[in-house]
C-alpha atoms as a PDB file:
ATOM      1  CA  UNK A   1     -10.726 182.005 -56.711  1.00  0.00           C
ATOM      2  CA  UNK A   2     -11.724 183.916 -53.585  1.00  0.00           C
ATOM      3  CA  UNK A   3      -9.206 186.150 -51.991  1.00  0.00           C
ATOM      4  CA  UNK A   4     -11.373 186.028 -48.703  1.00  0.00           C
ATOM      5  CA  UNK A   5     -10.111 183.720 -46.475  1.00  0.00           C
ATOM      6  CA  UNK A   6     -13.045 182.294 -44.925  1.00  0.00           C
ATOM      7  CA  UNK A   7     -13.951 181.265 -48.750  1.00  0.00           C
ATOM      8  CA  UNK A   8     -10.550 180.755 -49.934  1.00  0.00           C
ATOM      9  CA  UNK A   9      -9.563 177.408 -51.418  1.00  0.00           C
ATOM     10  CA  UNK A  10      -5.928 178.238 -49.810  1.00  0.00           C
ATOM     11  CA  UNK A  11      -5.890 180.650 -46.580  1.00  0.00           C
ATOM     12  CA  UNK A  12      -2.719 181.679 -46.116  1.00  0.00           C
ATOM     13  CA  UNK A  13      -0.689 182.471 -42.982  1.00  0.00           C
ATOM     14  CA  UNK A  14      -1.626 185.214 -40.982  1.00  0.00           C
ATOM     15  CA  UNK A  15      -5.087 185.527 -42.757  1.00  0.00           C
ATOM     16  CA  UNK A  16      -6.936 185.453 -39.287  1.00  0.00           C
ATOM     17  CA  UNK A  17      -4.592 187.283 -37.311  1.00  0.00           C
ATOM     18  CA  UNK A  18      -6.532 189.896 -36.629  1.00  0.00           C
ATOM     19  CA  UNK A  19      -9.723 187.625 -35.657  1.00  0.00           C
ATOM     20  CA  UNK A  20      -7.958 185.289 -33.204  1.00  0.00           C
ATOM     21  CA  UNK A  21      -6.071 188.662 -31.757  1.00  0.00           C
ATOM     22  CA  UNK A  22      -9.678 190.006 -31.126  1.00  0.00           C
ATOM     23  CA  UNK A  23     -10.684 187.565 -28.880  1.00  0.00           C
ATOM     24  CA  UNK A  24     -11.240 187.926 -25.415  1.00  0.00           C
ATOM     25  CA  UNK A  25      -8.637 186.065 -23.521  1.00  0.00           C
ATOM     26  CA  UNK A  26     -11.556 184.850 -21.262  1.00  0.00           C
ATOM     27  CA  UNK A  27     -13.535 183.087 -23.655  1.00  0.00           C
ATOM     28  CA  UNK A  28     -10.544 180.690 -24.288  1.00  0.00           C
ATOM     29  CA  UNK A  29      -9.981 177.575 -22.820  1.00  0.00           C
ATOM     30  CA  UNK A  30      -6.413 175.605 -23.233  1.00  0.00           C
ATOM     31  CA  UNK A  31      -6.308 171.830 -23.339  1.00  0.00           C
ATOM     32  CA  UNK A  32      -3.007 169.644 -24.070  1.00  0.00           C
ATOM     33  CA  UNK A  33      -5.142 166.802 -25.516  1.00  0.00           C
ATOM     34  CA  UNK A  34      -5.165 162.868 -25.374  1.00  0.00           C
ATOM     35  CA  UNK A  35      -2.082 161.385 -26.986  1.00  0.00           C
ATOM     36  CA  UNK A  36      -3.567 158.349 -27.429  1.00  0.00           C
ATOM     37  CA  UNK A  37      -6.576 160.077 -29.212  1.00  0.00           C
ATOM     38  CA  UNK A  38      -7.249 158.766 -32.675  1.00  0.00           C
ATOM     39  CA  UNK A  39      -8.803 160.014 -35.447  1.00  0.00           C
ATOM     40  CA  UNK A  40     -11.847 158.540 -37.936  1.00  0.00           C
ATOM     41  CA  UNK A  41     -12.096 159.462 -41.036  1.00  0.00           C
ATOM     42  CA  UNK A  42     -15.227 158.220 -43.187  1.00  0.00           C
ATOM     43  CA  UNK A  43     -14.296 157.587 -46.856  1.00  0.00           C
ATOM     44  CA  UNK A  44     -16.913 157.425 -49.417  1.00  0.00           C
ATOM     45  CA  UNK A  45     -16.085 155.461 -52.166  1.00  0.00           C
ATOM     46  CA  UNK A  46     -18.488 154.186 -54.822  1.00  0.00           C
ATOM     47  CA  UNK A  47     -18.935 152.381 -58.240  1.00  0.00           C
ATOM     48  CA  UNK A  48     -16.217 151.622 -60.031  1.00  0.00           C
ATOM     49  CA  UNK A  49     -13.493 153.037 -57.144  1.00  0.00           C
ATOM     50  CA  UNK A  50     -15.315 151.061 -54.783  1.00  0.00           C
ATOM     51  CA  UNK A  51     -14.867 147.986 -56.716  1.00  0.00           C
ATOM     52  CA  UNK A  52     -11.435 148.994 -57.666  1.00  0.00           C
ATOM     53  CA  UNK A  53     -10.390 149.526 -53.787  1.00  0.00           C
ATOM     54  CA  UNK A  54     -12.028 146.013 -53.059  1.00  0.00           C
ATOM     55  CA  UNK A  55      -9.785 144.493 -56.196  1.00  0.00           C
ATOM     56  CA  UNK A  56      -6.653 145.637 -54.583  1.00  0.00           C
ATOM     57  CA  UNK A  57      -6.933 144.807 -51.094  1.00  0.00           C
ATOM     58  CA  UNK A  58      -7.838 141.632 -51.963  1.00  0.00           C
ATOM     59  CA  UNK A  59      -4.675 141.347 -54.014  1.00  0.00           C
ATOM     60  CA  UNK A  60      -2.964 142.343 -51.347  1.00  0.00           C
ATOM     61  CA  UNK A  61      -4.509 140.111 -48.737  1.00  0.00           C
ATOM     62  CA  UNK A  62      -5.792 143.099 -46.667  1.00  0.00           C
ATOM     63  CA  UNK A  63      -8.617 145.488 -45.827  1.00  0.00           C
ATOM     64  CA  UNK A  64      -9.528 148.082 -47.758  1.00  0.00           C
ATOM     65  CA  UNK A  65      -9.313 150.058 -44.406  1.00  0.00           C
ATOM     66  CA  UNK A  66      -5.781 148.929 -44.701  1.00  0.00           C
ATOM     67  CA  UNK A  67      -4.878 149.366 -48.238  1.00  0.00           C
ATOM     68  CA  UNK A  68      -6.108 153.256 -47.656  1.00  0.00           C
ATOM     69  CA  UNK A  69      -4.184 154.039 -44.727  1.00  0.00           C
ATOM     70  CA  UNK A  70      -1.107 152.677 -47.013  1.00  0.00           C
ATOM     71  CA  UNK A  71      -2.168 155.162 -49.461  1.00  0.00           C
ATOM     72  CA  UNK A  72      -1.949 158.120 -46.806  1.00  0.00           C
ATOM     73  CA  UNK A  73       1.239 157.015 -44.681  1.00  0.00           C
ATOM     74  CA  UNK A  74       2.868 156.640 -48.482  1.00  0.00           C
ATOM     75  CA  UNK A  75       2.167 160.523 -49.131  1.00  0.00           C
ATOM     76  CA  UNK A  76       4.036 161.429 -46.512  1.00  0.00           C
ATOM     77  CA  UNK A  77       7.497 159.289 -47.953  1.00  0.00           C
ATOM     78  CA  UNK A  78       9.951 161.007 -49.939  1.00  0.00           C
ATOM     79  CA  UNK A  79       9.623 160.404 -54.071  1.00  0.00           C
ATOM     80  CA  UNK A  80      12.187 157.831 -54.720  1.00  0.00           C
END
């Protein structure tokens, strides 16, 4: 594994400190952002995943759009 952090798997804190300190102050722009911005995310799933996903929405009576935002909100809930 690379201990560079522009090639590291993991960058730690503080491992471009010294790069964002370096930059002029007047080639930075602030912007709050849209609160009701969303994000898209493409998922590529093929072959036998694909037909899995497909399988299990279905069981459920959902989308596999659905079925993988379950999967993500889930990640963030405690283990029982």
């Amino acid at each position: 594994m690379s201990t560079d952090p522009w090639t590291a798997d993991d960058p730690q804190p503080g491992d471009f400190d010294a790069v964002l300190n370096a930059i002029d102050p007047a080639h930075v722009e602030h912007h709050n952002g849209d609160p009701d911005a969303t994000l898209r995310i493409l998922v590529d799933v093929a072959g036998e995943d694909a037909n899995r996903l497909e399988r299990l929405a279905h069981a459920r009576g959902k989308s596999p759009r659905e079925v993988v935002s379950e999967l993500l909100r889930a990640t963030d809930r405690p283990a029982a």
